[in-house]
C-alpha atoms as a PDB file:
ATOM      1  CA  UNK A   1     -20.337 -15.672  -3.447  1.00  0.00           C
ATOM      2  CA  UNK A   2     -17.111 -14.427  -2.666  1.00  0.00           C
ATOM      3  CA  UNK A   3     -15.644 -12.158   0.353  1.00  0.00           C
ATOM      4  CA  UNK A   4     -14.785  -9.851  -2.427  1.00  0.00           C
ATOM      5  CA  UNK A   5     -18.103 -10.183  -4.278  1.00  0.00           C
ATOM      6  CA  UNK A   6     -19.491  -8.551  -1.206  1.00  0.00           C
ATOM      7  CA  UNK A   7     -17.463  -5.961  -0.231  1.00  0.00           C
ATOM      8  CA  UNK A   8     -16.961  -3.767  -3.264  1.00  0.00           C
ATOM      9  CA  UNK A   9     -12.982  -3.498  -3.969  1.00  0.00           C
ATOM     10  CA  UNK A  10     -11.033  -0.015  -3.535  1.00  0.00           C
ATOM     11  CA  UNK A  11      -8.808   0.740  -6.312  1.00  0.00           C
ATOM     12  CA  UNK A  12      -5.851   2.446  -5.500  1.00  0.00           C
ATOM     13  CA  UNK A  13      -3.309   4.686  -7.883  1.00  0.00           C
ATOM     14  CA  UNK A  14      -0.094   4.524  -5.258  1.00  0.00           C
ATOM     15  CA  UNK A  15       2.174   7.499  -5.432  1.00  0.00           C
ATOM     16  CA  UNK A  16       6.024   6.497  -4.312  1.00  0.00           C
ATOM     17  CA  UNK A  17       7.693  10.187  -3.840  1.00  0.00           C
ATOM     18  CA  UNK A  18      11.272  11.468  -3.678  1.00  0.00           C
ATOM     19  CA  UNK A  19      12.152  15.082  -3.451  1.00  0.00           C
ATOM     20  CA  UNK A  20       8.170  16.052  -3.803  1.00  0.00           C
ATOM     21  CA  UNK A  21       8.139  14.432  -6.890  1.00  0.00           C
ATOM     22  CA  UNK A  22       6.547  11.232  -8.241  1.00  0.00           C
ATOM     23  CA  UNK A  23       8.508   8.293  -9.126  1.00  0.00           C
ATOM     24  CA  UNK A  24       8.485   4.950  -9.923  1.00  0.00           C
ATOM     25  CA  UNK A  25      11.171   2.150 -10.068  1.00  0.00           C
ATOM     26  CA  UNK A  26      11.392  -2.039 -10.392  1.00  0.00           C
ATOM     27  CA  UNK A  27      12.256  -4.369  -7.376  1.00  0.00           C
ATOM     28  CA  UNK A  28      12.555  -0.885  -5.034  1.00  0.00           C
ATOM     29  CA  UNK A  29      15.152   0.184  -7.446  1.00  0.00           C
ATOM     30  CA  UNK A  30      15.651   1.955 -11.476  1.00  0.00           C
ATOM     31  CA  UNK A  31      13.961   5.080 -10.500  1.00  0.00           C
ATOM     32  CA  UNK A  32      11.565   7.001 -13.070  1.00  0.00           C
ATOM     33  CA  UNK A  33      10.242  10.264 -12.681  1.00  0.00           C
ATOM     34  CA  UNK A  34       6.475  10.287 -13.170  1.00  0.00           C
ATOM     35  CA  UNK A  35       5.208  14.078 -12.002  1.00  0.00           C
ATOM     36  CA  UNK A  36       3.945  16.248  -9.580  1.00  0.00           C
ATOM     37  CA  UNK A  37       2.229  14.549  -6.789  1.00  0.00           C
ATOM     38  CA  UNK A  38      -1.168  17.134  -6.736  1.00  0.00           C
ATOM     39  CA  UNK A  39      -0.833  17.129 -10.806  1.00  0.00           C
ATOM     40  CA  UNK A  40      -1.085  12.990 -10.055  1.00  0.00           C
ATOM     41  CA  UNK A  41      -3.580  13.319  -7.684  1.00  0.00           C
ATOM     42  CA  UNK A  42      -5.487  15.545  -9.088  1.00  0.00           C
ATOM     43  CA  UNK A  43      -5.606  13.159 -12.566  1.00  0.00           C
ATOM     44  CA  UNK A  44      -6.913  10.202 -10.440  1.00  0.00           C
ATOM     45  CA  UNK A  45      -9.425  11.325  -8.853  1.00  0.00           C
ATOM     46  CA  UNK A  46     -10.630  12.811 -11.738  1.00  0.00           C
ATOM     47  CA  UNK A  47     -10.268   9.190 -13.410  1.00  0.00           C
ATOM     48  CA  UNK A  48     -12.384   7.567 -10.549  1.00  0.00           C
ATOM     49  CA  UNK A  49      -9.463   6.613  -8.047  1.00  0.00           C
ATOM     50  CA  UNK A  50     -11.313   5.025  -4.957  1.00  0.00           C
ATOM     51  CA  UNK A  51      -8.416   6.338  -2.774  1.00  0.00           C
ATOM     52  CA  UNK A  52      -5.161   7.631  -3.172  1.00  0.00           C
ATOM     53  CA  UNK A  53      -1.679   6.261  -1.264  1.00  0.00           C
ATOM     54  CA  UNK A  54       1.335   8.379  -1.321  1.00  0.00           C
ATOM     55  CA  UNK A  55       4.581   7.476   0.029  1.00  0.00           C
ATOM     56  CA  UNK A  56       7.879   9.495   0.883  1.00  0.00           C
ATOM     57  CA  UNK A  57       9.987   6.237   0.065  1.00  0.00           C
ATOM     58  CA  UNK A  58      13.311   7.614   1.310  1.00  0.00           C
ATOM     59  CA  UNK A  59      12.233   9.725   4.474  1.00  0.00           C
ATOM     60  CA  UNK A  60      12.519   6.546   7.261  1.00  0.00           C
ATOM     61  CA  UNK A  61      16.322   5.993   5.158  1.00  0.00           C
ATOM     62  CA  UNK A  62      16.837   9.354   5.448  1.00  0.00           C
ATOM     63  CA  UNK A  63      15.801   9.828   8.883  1.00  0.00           C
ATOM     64  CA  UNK A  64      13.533  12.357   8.675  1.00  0.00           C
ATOM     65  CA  UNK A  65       9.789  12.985   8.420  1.00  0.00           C
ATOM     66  CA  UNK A  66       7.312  12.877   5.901  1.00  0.00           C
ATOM     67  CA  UNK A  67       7.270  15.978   3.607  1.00  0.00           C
ATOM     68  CA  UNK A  68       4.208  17.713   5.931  1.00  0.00           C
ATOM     69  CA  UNK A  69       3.960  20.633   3.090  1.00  0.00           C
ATOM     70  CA  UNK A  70       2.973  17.951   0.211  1.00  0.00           C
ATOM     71  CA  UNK A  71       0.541  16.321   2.737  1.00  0.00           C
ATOM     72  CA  UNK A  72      -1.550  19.357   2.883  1.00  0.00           C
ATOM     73  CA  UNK A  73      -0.998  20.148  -1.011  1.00  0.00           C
ATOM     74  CA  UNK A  74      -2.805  16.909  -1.957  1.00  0.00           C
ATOM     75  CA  UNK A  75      -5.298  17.096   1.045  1.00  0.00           C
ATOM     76  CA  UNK A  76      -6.188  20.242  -0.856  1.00  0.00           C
ATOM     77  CA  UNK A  77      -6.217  18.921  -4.237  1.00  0.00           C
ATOM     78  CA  UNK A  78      -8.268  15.624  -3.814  1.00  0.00           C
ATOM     79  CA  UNK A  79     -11.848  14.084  -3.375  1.00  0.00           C
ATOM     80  CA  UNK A  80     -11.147  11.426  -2.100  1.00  0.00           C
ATOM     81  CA  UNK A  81      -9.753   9.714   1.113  1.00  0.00           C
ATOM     82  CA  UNK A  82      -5.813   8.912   0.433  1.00  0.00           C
ATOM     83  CA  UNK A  83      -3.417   7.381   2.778  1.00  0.00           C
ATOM     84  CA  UNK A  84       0.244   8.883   3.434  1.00  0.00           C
ATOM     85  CA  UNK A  85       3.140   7.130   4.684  1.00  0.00           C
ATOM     86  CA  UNK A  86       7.339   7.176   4.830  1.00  0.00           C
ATOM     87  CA  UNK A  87       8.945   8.780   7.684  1.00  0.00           C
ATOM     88  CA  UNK A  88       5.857   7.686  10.469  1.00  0.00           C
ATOM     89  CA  UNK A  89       8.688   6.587  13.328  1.00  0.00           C
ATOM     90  CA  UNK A  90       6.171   7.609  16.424  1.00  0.00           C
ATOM     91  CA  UNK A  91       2.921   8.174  17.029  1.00  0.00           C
ATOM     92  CA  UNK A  92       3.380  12.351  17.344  1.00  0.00           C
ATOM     93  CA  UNK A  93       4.634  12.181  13.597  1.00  0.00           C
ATOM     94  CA  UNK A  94       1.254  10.072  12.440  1.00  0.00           C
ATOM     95  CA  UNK A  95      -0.742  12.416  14.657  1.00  0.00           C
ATOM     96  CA  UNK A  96       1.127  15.351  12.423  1.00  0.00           C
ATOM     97  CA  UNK A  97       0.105  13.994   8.851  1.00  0.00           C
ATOM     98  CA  UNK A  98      -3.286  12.880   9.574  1.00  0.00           C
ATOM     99  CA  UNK A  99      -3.938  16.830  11.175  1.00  0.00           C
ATOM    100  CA  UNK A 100      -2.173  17.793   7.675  1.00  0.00           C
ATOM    101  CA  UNK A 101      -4.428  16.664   6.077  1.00  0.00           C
ATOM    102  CA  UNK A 102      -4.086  12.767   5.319  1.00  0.00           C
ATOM    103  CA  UNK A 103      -6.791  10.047   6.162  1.00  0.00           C
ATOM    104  CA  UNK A 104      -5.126   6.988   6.955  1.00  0.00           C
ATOM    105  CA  UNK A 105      -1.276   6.670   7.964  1.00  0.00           C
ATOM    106  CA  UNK A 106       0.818   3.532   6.912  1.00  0.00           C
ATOM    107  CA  UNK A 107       3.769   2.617   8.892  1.00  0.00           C
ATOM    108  CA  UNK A 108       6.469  -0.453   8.304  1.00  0.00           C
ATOM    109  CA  UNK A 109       9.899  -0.276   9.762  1.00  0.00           C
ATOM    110  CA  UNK A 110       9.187   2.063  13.013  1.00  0.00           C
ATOM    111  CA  UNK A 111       6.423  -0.305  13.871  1.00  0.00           C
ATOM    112  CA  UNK A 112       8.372  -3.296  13.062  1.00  0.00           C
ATOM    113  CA  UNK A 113      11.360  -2.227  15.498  1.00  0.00           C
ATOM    114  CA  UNK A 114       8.756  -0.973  17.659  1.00  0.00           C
ATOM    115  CA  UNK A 115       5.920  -3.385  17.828  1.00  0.00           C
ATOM    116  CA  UNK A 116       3.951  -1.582  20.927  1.00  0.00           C
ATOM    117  CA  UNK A 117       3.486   1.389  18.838  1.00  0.00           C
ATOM    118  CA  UNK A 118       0.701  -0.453  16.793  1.00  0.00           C
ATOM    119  CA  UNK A 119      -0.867  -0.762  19.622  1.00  0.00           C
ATOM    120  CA  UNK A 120      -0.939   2.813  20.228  1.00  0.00           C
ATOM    121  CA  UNK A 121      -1.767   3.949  16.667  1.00  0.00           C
ATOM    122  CA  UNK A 122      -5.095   2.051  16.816  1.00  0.00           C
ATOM    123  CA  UNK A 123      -5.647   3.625  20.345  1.00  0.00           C
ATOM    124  CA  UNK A 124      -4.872   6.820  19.661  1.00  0.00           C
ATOM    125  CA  UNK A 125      -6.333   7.113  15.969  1.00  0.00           C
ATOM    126  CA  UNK A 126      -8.850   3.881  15.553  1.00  0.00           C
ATOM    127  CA  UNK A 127      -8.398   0.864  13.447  1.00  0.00           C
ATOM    128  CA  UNK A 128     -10.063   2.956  10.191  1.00  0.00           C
ATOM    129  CA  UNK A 129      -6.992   5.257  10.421  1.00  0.00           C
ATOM    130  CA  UNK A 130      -3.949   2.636  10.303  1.00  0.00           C
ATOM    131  CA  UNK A 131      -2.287   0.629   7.662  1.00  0.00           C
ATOM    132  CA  UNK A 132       0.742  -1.462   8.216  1.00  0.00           C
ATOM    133  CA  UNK A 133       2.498  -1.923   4.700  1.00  0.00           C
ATOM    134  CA  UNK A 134       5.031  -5.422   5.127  1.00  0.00           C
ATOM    135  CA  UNK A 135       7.604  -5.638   2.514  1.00  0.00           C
ATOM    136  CA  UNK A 136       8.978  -8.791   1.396  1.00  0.00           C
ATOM    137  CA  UNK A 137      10.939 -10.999  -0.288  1.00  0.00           C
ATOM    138  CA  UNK A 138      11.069 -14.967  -0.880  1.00  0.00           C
ATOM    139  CA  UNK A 139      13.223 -16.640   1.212  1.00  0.00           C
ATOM    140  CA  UNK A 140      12.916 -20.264   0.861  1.00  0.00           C
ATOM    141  CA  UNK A 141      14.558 -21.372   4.762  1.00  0.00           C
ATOM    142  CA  UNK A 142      11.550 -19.015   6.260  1.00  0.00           C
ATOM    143  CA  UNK A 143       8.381 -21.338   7.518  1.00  0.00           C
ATOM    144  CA  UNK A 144       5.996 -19.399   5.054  1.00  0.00           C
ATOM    145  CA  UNK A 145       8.780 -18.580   1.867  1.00  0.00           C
ATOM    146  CA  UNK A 146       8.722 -15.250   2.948  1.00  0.00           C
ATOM    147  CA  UNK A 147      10.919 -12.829   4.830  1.00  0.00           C
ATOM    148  CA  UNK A 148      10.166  -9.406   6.126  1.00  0.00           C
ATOM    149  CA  UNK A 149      12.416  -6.267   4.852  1.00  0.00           C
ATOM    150  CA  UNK A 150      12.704  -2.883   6.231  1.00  0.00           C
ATOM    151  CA  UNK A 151      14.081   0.444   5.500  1.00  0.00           C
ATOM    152  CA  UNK A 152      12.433   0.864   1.980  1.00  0.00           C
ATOM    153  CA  UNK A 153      13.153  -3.047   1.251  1.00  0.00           C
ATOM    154  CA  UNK A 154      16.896  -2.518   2.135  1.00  0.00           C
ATOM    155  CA  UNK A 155      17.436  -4.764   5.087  1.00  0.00           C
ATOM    156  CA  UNK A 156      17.083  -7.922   5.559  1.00  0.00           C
ATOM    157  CA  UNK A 157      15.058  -8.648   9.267  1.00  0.00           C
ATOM    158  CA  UNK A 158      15.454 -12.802   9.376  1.00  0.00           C
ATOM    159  CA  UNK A 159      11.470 -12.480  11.015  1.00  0.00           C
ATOM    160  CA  UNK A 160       8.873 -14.665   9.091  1.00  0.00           C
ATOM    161  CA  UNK A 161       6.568 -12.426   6.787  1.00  0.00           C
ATOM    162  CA  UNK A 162       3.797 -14.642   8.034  1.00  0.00           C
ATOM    163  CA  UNK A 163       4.062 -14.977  11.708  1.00  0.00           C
ATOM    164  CA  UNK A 164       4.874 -10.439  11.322  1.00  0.00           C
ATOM    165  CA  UNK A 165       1.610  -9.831   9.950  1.00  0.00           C
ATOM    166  CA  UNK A 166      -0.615 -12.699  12.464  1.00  0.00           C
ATOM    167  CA  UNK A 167       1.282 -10.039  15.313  1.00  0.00           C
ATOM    168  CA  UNK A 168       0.435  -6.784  13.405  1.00  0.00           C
ATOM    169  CA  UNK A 169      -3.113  -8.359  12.821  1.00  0.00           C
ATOM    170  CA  UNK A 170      -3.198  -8.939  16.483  1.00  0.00           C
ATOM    171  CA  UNK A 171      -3.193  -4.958  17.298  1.00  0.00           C
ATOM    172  CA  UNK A 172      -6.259  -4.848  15.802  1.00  0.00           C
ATOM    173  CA  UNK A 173      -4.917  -3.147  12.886  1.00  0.00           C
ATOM    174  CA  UNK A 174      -7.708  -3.761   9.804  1.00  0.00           C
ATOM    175  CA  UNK A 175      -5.521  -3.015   6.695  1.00  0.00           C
ATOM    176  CA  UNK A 176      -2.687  -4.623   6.114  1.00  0.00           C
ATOM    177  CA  UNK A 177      -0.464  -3.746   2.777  1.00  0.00           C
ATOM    178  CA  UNK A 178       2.020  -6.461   1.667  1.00  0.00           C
ATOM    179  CA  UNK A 179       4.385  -5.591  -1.240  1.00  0.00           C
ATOM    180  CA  UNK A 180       6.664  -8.771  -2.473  1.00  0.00           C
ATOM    181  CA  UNK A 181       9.947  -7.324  -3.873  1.00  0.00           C
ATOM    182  CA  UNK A 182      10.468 -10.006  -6.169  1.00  0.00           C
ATOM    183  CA  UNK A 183       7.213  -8.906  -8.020  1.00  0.00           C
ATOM    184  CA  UNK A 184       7.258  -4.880  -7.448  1.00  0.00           C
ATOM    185  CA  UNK A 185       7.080  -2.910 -10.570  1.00  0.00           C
ATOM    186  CA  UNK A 186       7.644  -5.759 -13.431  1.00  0.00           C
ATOM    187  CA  UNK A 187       4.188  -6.063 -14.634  1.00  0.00           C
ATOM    188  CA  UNK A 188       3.847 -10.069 -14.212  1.00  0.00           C
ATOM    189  CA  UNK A 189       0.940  -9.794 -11.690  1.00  0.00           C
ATOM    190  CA  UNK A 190       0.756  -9.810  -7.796  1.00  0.00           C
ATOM    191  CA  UNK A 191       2.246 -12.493  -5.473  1.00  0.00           C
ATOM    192  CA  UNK A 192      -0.663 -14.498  -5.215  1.00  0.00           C
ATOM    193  CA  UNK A 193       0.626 -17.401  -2.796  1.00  0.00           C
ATOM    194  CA  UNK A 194       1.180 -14.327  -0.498  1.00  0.00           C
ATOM    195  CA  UNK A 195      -1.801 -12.672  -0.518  1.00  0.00           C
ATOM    196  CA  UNK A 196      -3.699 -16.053  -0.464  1.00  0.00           C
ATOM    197  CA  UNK A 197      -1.330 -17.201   2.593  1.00  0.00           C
ATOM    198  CA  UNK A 198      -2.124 -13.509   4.606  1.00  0.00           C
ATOM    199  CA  UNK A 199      -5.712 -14.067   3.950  1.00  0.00           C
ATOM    200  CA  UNK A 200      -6.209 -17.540   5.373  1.00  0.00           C
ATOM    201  CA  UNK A 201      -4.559 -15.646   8.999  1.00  0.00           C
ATOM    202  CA  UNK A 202      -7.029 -12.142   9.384  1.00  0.00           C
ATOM    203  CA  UNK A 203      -9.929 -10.453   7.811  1.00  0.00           C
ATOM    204  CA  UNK A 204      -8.390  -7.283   7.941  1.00  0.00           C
ATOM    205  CA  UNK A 205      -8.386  -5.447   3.906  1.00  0.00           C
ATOM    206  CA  UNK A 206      -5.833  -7.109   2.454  1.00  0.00           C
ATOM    207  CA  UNK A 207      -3.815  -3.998  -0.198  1.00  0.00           C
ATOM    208  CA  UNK A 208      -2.497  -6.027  -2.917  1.00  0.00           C
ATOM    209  CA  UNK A 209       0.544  -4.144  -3.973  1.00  0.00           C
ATOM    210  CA  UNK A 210       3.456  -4.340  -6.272  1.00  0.00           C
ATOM    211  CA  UNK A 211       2.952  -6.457 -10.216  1.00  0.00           C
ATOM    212  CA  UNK A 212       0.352  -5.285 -11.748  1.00  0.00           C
ATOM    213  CA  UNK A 213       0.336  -5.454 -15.581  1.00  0.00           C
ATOM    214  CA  UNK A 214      -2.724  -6.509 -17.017  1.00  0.00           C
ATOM    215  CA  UNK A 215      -6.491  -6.284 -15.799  1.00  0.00           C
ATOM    216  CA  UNK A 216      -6.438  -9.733 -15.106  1.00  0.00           C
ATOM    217  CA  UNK A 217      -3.557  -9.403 -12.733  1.00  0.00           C
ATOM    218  CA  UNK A 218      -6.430  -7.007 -10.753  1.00  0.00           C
ATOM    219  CA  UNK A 219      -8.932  -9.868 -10.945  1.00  0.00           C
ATOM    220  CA  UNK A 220      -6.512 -12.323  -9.803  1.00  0.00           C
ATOM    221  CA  UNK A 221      -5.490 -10.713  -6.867  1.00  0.00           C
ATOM    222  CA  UNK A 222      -9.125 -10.598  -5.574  1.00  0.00           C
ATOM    223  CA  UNK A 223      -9.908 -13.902  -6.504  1.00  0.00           C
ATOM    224  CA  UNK A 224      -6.775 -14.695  -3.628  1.00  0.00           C
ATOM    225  CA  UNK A 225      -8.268 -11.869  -1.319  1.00  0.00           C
ATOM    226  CA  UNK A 226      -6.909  -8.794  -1.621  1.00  0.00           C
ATOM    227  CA  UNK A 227     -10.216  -6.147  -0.942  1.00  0.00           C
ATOM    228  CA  UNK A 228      -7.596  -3.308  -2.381  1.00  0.00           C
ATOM    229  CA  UNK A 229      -6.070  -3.394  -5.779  1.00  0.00           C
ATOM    230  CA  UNK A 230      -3.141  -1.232  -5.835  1.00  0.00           C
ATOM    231  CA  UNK A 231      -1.070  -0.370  -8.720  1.00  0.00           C
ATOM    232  CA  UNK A 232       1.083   2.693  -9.803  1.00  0.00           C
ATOM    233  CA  UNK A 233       3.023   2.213 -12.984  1.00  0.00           C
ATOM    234  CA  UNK A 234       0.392   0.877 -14.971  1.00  0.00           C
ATOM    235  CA  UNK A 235      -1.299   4.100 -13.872  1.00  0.00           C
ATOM    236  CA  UNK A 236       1.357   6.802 -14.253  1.00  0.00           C
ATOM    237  CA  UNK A 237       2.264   5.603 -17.528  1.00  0.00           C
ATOM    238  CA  UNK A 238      -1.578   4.800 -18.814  1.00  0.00           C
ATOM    239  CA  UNK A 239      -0.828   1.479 -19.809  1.00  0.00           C
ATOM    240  CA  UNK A 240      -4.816   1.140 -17.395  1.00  0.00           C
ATOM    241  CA  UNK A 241      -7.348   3.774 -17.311  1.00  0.00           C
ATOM    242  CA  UNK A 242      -9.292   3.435 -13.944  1.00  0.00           C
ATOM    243  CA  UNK A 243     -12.671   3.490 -15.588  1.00  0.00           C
ATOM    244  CA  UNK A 244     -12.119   0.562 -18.096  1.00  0.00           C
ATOM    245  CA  UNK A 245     -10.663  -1.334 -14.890  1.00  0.00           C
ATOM    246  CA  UNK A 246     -13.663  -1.304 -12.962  1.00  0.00           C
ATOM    247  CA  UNK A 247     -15.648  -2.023 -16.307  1.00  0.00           C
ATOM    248  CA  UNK A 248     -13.955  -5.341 -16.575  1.00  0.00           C
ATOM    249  CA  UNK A 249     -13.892  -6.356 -12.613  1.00  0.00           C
ATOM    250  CA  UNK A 250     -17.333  -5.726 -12.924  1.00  0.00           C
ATOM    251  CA  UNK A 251     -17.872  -7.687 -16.429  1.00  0.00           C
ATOM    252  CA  UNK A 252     -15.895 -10.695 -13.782  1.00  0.00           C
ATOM    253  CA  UNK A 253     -18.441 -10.373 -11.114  1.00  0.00           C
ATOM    254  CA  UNK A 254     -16.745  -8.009  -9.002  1.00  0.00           C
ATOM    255  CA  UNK A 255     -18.467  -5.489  -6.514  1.00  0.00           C
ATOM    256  CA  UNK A 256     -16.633  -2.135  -7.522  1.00  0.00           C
ATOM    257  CA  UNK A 257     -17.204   1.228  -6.115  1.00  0.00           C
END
């Protein structure tokens, strides 16, 4: 039996936001509307969403902080736990979304400049309440294949994806959200070799993020470890209803909620 056969697998509908609105693009880029972010919400829980992630993908760019008024919108809205980030650059501006309303905070570039501040995230909030999303991209002169990229995938770091996430593992931190650029929003699966390569370093929840286009692509990505499947496209656009999803993991021999 499998790690994943155990632990039932979370799957996630992931809300990218600009302006308050939903959106979705490929590679980070070619951005879609795709609706109001309670409307969404609202939908997938409805559907049978295990939890919800929402992210204000141009407030770190930007320089500003997450949209606190459409954090306690969907906290209204939904019925299940769902996890905010964009725009968390300290530990006061977590400790403002979770007491808008969020569950979980996820944080990439402020922690990344500012390694410490994991640290005090999983002090402050405990491990259950911190996600660090790692955004990548294949390089092949990194030791793993992998490079890190921060700002919304905009820039370049020159750090090893690999050795990043054994030190963001190393706070303690229990869920750890890789998205490969090369594979975000094109619907030809998940980047396997990286979610098999971050689960042979930590035990934390591995979120597999960014390629999902078939049912099987879900499967696949827990058969290489990932204990969260998350997907938006294939959601907005109902190309996969949430119910038939978990019909078929289950059909594979999946645990599902």
């Amino acid at each position: 039996m499998t790690m994943n056969e155990k632990k039932p697998l979370v799957i996630m509908p992931c809300m990218d936001m600009i302006n308050g609105r939903v959106v979705k693009g490929v590679n980070f880029v070619d951005i879609k509307d795709a609706g109001d972010p309670v409307e969404c919400c609202k939908a997938y829980c409805a559907a049978g969403a295990d939890e919800l992630a929402m992210l204000d993908i141009n407030a770190t760019v930007e320089g500003r902080k997450t949209m606190l008024e459409t954090v306690r919108k969907v906290a209204d809205a939904v019925t299940v736990p769902f996890t905010m980030g964009g725009g968390i650059s300290s530990v006061k501006a977590a400790e403002e979304v979770l007491n808008a309303g969020a569950d979980k905070i996820s944080t990439s570039s402020a922690v990344f400049r500012n390694p410490d501040m994991i640290g005090e995230l999983v002090k402050t909030f405990g491990e259950s309440k911190v996600t660090v999303a790692i955004d990548v991209a294949q390089n092949v002169t990194m030791p793993s294949g992998y490079e890190v990229f921060i700002d919304g995938g905009r820039t370049a770091t020159g750090t090893d994806a690999i050795e990043w996430t054994k030190k963001v593992a190393g706070y303690g931190v229990k869920t750890i959200l890789p998205t490969s650029k090369s594979t975000d929003g094109v619907r030809t699966g998940y980047d396997l070799p990286l979610i098999r390569s971050i689960r042979e370093i930590t035990d934390a929840d591995i979120v597999a993020s960014g390629g999902a286009g078939t049912m099987e692509h879900f499967a696949e990505a827990a058969e290489a470890g990932a204990t969260i499947l998350l997907a938006a496209s294939v959601f907005h656009f109902h190309i996969i209803g949430i119910p038939e999803l978990k019909a078929f993991l289950k059909e594979r021999g999946f645990s599902v909620r």
